[in-house]
Protein backbone atom coordinates (compact mmCIF):
# COMPACT_ATOMS: atom_id res chain seq x y z
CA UNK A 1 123.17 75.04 69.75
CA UNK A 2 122.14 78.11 67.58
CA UNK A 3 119.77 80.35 68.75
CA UNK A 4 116.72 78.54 66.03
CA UNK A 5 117.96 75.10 67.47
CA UNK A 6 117.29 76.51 70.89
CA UNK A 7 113.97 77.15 70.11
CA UNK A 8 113.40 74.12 67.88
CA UNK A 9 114.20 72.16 70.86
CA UNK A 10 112.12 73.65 73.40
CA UNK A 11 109.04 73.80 70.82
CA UNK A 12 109.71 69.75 70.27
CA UNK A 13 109.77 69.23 74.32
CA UNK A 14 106.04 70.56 74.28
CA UNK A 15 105.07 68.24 71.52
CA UNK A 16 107.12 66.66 68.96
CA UNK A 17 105.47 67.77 65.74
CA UNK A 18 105.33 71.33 67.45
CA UNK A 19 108.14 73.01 65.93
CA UNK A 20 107.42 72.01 62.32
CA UNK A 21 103.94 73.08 62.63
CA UNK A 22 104.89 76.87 63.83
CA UNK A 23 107.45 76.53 60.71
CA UNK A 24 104.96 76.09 58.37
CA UNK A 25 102.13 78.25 59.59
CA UNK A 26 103.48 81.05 61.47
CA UNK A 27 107.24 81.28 60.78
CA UNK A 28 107.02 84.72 62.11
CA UNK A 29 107.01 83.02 65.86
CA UNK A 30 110.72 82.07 64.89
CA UNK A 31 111.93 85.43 65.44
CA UNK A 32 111.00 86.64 69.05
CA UNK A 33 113.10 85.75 72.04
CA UNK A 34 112.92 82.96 73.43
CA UNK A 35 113.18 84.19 76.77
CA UNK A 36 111.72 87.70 76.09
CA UNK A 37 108.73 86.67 74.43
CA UNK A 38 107.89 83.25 73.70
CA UNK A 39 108.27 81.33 77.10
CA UNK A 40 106.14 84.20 79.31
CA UNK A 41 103.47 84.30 76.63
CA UNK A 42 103.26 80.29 76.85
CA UNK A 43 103.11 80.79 80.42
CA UNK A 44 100.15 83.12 80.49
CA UNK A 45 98.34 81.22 77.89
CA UNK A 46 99.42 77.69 80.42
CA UNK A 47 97.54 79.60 83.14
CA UNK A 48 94.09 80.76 80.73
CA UNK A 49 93.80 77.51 79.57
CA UNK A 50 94.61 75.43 82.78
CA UNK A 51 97.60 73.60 81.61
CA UNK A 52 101.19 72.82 83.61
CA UNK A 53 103.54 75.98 82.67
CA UNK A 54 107.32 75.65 81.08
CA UNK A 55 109.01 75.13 84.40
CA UNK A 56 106.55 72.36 85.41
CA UNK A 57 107.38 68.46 84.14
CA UNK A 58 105.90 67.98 80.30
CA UNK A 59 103.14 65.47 81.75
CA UNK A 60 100.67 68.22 80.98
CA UNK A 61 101.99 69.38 77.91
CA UNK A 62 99.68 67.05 75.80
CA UNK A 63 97.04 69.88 76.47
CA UNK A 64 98.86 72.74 75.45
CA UNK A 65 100.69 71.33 72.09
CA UNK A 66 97.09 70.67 71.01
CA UNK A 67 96.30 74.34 71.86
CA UNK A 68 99.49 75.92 70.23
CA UNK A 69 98.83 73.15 66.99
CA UNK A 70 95.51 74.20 66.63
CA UNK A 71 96.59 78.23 66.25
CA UNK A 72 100.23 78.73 66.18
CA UNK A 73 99.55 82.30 65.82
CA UNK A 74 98.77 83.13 69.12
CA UNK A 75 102.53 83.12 70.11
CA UNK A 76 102.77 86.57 67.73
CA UNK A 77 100.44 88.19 70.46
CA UNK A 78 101.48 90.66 73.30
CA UNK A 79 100.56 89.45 76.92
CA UNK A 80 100.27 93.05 78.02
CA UNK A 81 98.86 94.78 74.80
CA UNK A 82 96.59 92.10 73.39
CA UNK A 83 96.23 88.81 75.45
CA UNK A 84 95.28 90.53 78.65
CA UNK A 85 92.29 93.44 77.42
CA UNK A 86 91.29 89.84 75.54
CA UNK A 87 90.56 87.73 78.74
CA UNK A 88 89.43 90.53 80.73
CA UNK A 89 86.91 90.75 77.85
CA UNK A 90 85.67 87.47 78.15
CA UNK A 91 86.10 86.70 82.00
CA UNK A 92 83.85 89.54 82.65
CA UNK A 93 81.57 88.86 79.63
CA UNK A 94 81.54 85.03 81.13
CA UNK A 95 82.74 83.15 78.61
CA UNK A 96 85.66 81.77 80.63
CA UNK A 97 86.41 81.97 84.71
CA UNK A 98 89.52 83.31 85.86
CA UNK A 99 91.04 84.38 88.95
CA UNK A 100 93.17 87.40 89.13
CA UNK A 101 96.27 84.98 88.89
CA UNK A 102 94.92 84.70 85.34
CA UNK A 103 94.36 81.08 85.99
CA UNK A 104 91.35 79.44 84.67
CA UNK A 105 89.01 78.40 87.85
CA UNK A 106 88.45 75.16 88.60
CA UNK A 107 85.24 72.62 88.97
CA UNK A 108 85.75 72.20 92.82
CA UNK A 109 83.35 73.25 94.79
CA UNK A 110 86.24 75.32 97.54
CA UNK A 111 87.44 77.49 94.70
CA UNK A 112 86.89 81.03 95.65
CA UNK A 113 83.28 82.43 93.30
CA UNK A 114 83.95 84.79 90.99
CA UNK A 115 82.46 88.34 91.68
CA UNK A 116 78.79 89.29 89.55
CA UNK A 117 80.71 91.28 87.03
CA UNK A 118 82.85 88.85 86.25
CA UNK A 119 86.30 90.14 87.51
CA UNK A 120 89.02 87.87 88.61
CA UNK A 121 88.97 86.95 92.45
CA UNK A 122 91.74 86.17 94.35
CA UNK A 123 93.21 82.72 94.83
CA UNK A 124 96.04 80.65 93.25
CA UNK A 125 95.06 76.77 91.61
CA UNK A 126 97.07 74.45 92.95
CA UNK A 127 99.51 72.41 90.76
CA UNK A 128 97.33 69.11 91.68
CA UNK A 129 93.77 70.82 90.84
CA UNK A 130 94.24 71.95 87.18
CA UNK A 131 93.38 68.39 86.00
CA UNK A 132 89.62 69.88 87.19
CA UNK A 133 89.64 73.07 85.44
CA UNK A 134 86.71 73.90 83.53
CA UNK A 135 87.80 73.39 80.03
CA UNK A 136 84.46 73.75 78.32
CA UNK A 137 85.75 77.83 79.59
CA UNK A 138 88.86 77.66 77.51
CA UNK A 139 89.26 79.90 74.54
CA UNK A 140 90.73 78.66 71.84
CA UNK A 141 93.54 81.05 70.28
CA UNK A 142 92.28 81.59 67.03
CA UNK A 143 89.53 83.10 69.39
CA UNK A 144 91.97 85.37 71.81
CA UNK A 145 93.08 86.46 68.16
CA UNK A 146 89.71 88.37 67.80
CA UNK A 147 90.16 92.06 67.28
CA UNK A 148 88.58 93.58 70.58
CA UNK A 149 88.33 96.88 69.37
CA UNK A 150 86.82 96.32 65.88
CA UNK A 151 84.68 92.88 66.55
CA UNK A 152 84.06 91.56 69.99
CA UNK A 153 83.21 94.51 71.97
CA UNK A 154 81.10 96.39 69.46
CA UNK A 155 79.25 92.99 69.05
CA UNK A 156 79.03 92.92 72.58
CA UNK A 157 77.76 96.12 73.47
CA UNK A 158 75.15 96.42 70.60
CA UNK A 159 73.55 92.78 71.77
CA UNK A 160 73.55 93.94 75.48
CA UNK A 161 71.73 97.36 74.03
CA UNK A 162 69.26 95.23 71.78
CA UNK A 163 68.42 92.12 74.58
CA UNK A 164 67.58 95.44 77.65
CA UNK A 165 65.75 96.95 75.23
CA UNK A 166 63.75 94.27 74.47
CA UNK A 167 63.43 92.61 77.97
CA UNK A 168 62.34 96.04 79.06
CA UNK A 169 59.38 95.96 76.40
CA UNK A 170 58.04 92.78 77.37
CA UNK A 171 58.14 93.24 80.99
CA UNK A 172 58.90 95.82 83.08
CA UNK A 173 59.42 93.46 85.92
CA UNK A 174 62.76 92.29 84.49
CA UNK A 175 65.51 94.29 86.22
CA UNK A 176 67.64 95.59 82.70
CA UNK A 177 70.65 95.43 85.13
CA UNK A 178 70.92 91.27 84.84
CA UNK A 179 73.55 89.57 83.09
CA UNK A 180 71.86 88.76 79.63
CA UNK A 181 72.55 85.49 78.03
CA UNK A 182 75.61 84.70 76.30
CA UNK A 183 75.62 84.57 72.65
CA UNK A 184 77.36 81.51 70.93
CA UNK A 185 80.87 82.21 71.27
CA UNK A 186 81.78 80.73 67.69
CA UNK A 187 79.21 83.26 66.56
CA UNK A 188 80.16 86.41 68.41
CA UNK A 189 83.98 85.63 67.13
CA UNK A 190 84.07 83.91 64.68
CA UNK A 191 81.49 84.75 61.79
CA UNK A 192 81.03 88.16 59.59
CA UNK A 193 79.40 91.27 60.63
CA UNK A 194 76.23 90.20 58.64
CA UNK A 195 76.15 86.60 59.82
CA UNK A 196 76.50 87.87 63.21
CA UNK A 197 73.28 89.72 62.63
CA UNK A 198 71.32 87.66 60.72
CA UNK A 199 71.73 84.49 62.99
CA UNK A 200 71.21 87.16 66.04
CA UNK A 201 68.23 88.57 64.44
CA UNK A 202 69.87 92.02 64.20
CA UNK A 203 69.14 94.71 61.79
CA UNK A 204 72.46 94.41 60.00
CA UNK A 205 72.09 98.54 58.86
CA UNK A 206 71.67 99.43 62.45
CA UNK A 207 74.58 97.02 63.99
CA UNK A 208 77.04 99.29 61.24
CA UNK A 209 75.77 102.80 62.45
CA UNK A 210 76.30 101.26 66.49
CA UNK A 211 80.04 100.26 64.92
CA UNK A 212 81.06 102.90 63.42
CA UNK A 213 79.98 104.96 66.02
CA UNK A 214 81.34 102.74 68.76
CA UNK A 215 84.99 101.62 67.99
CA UNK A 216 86.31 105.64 67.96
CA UNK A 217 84.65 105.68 71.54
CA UNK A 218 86.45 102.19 72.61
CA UNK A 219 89.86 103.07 71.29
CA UNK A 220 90.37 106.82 71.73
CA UNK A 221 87.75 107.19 74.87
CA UNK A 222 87.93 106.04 78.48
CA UNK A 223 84.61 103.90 77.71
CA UNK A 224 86.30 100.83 77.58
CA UNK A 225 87.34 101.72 81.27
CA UNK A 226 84.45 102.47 82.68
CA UNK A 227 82.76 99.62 80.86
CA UNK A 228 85.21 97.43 82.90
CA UNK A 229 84.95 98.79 86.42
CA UNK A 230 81.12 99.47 86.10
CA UNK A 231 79.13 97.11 83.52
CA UNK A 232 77.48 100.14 81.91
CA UNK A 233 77.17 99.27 78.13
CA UNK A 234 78.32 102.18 75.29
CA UNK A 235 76.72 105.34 75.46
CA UNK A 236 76.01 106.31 71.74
């Protein structure tokens, strides 16, 4: 077999309408290594989204070939340089629940808690409990795809800043440390800066002064760091 017939074939063994679906939406997934690239970044996206990996039997693979089908993209992602910072963003944010095997957590009541700020805790899922896992916590890839940097922590940040502040000013018996609730994930990813705000009730003028302030800080700062091992939001 040639080295596209290689990866034709193993595409197909996921799902059978797999392979012609990367073809005509992301062609680009064509060229990395099979090996090198496109089997371990399946396998890490198997584990965030609680499906059976490449080496396991394809009984699971029903799951994942409507994950890939959905956004073929994803494959075009680095595990260490984008999928990772991604799902350490929303693990700790709470939007999904992984352990630090990267595999999403699931439903039964034994698996080990994850920690208040939302790091992964130790313990591996076993094969057999991954039917369980909490798949309303899956993030779909167009999702992962998010720029961290220019959209999801910014967007973060300034609605943590905006929901203390105003927590603090209507009581100040409400501990600004607590985990403030999420916004709609759809929203926080998905729509445009002024969307974002208006449906948040954000003064769209002020969210673009916190940006433009804040992404320098995230991407040429330690901030992002510290944000990570402590919880303290973006100091502007």
């Amino acid at each position: 077999f040639s080295n596209l017939e290689t990866k034709i074939n193993f595409f197909n063994s996921i799902g059978p309408s797999l392979a012609m679906r990367i073809a005509s939406k992301c062609p680009a997934v064509f060229s990395l290594g099979l090996e090198q690239n496109i089997i371990p970044t399946i396998d890490f996206l198997c584990k965030i989204w609680g499906v059976g990996g490449t080496g396991d039997r394809l009984t699971k693979h029903t799951e994942l070939e409507k994950m890939l089908f959905e956004y073929p993209h994803i494959l075009t992602l680095s595990v260490e340089g984008n999928l990772q910072p991604t799902m350490v963003f929303f693990n700790k944010t709470g939007y999904t629940s992984l352990n630090d095997e990267w595999e999403l957590m699931p439903f039964s009541s034994n698996a080990a808690p994850q920690s208040e700020n939302k790091e992964p805790v130790s313990g591996t899922i076993p094969e057999g409990n991954r039917k369980n896992v909490q798949t309303d916590k899956r993030i779909r890839g167009r999702y992962i795809a998010a720029s961290l940097y220019n959209r999801l922590l910014p967007r973060w940040h300034f609605f943590v800043s905006r929901d203390r502040a105003e927590m603090k000013t209507m009581s100040n018996s409400v501990s600004t440390s607590s985990q403030p609730r999420l916004p709609p994930l759809h929203l926080l990813v998905m729509a445009s800066d002024e969307v974002f705000c208006k449906d948040m009730g954000f003064a769209y003028k002020d969210y673009l002064e916190f940006k433009d302030e804040a992404i320098p800080r995230l991407k040429f700062s330690s901030q992002f760091d510290t944000w990570l091992k402590t919880g303290r939001p973006i100091d502007l």
